[in-house]
C-alpha atoms as a PDB file:
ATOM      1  CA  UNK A   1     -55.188  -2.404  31.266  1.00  0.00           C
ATOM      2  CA  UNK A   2     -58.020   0.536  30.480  1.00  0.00           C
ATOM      3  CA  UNK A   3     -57.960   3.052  32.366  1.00  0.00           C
ATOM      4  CA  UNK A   4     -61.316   4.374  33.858  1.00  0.00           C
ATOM      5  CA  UNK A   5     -62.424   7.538  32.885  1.00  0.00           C
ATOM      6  CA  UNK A   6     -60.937  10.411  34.245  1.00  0.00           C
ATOM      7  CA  UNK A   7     -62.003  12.233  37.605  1.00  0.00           C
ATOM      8  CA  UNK A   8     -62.829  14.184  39.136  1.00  0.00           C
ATOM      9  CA  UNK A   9     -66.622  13.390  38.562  1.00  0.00           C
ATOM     10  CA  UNK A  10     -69.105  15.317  39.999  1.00  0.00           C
ATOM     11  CA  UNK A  11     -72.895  15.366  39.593  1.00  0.00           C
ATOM     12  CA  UNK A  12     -74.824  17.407  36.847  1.00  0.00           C
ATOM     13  CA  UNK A  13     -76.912  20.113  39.016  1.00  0.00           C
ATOM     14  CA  UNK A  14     -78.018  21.824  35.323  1.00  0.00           C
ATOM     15  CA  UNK A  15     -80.003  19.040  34.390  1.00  0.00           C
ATOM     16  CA  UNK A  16     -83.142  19.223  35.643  1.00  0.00           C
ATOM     17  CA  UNK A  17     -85.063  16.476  34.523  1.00  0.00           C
ATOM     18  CA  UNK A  18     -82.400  13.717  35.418  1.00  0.00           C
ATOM     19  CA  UNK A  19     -81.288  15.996  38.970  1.00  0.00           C
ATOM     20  CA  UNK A  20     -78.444  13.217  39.836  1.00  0.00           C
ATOM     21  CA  UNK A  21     -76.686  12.815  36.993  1.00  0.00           C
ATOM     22  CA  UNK A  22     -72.937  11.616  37.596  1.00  0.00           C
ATOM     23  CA  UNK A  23     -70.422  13.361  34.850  1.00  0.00           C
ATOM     24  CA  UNK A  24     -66.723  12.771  34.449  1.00  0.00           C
ATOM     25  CA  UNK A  25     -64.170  14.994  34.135  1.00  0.00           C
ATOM     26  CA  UNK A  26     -64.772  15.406  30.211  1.00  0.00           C
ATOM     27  CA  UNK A  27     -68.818  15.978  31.076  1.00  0.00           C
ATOM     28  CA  UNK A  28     -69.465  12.003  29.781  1.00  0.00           C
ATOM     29  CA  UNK A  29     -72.132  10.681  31.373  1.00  0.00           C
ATOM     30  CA  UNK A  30     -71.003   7.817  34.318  1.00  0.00           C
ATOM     31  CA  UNK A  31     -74.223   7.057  35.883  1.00  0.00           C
ATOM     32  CA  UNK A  32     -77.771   7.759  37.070  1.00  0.00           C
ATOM     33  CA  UNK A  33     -78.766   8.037  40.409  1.00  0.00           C
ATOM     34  CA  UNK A  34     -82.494   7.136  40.297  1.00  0.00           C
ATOM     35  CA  UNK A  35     -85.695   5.449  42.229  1.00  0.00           C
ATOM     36  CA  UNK A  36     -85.977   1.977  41.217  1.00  0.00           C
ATOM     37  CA  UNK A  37     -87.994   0.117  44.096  1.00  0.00           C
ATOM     38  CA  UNK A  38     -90.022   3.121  44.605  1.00  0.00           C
ATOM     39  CA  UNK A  39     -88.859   3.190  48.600  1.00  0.00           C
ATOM     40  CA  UNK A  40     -86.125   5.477  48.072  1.00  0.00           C
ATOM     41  CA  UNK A  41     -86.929   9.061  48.643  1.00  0.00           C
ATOM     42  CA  UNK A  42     -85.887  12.122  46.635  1.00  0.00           C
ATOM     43  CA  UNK A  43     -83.068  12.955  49.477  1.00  0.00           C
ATOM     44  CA  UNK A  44     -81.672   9.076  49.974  1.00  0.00           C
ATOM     45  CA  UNK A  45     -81.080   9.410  45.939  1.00  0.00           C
ATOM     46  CA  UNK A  46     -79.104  12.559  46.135  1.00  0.00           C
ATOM     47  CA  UNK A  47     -77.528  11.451  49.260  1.00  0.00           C
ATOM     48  CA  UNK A  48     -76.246   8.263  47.005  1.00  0.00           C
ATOM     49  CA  UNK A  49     -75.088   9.960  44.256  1.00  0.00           C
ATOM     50  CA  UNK A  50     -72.928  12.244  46.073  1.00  0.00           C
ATOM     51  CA  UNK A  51     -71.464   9.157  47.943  1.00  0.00           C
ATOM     52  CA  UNK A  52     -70.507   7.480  44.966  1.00  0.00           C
ATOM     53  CA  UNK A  53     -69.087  10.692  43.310  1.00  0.00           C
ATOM     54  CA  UNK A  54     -67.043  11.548  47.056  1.00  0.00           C
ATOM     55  CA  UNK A  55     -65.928   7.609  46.532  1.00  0.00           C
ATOM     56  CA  UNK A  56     -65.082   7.637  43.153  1.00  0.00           C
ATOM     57  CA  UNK A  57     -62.964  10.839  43.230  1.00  0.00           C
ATOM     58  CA  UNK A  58     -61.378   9.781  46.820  1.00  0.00           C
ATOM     59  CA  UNK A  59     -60.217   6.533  45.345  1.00  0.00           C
ATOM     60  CA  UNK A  60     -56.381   7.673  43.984  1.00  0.00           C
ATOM     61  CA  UNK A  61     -55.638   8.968  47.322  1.00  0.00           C
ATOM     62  CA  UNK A  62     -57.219   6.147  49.744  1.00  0.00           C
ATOM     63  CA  UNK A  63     -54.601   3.921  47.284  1.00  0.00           C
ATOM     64  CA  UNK A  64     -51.940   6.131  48.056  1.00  0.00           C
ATOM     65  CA  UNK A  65     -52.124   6.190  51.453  1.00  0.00           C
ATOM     66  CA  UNK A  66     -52.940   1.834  51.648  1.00  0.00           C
ATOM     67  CA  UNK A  67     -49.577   1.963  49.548  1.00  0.00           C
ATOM     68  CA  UNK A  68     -47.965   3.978  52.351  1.00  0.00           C
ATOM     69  CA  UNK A  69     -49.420   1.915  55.251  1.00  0.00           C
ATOM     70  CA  UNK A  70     -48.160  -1.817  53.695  1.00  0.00           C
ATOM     71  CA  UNK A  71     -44.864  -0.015  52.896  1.00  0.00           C
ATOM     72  CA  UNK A  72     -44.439   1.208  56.835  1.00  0.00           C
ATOM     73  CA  UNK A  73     -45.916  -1.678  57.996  1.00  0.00           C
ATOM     74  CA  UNK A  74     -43.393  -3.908  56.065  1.00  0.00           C
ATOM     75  CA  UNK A  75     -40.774  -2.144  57.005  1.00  0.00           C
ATOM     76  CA  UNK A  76     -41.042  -1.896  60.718  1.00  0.00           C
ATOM     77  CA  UNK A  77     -42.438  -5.678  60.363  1.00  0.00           C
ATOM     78  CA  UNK A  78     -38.781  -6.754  58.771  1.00  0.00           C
ATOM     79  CA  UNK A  79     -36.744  -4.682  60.952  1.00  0.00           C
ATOM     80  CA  UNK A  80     -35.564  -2.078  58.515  1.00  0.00           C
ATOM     81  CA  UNK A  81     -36.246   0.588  60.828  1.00  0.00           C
ATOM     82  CA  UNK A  82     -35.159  -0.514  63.847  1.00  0.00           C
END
């Protein structure tokens, strides 16, 4: 399997044409936050890139803890800890 690329990403504030520019760990560009429909305002973007940078770079740890959760849950469900 390929691996994605490596986190933490975080968004490009030295750019200042491009303002919401999503970077990975190396400084490789991930993605563009950007108006496409021309409803969106300059805020909402920002606002979207920093979600999908807080989601990207939570994502290890949410897995952890789901791995966790099935592994208590399966346990208590077959009796193994009571």
């Amino acid at each position: 399997m390929i691996e994605h690329s490596p986190t933490p990403w975080h968004i490009d504030k030295f750019n200042v044409q491009y303002p919401d520019i999503i970077m990975d760990k190396n400084g490789r560009l991930m993605a563009m936050a950007m108006y496409w429909s021309g409803t969106e305002n300059a805020s909402e973007v920002e606002a979207n890139a920093r979600f999908i940078v807080q989601a990207v770079n939570a994502h290890a740890g949410l897995l952890a803890a789901l791995v966790n959760a099935q592994y208590i849950i399966h346990g208590f469900h077959c009796g193994a800890n009571a």
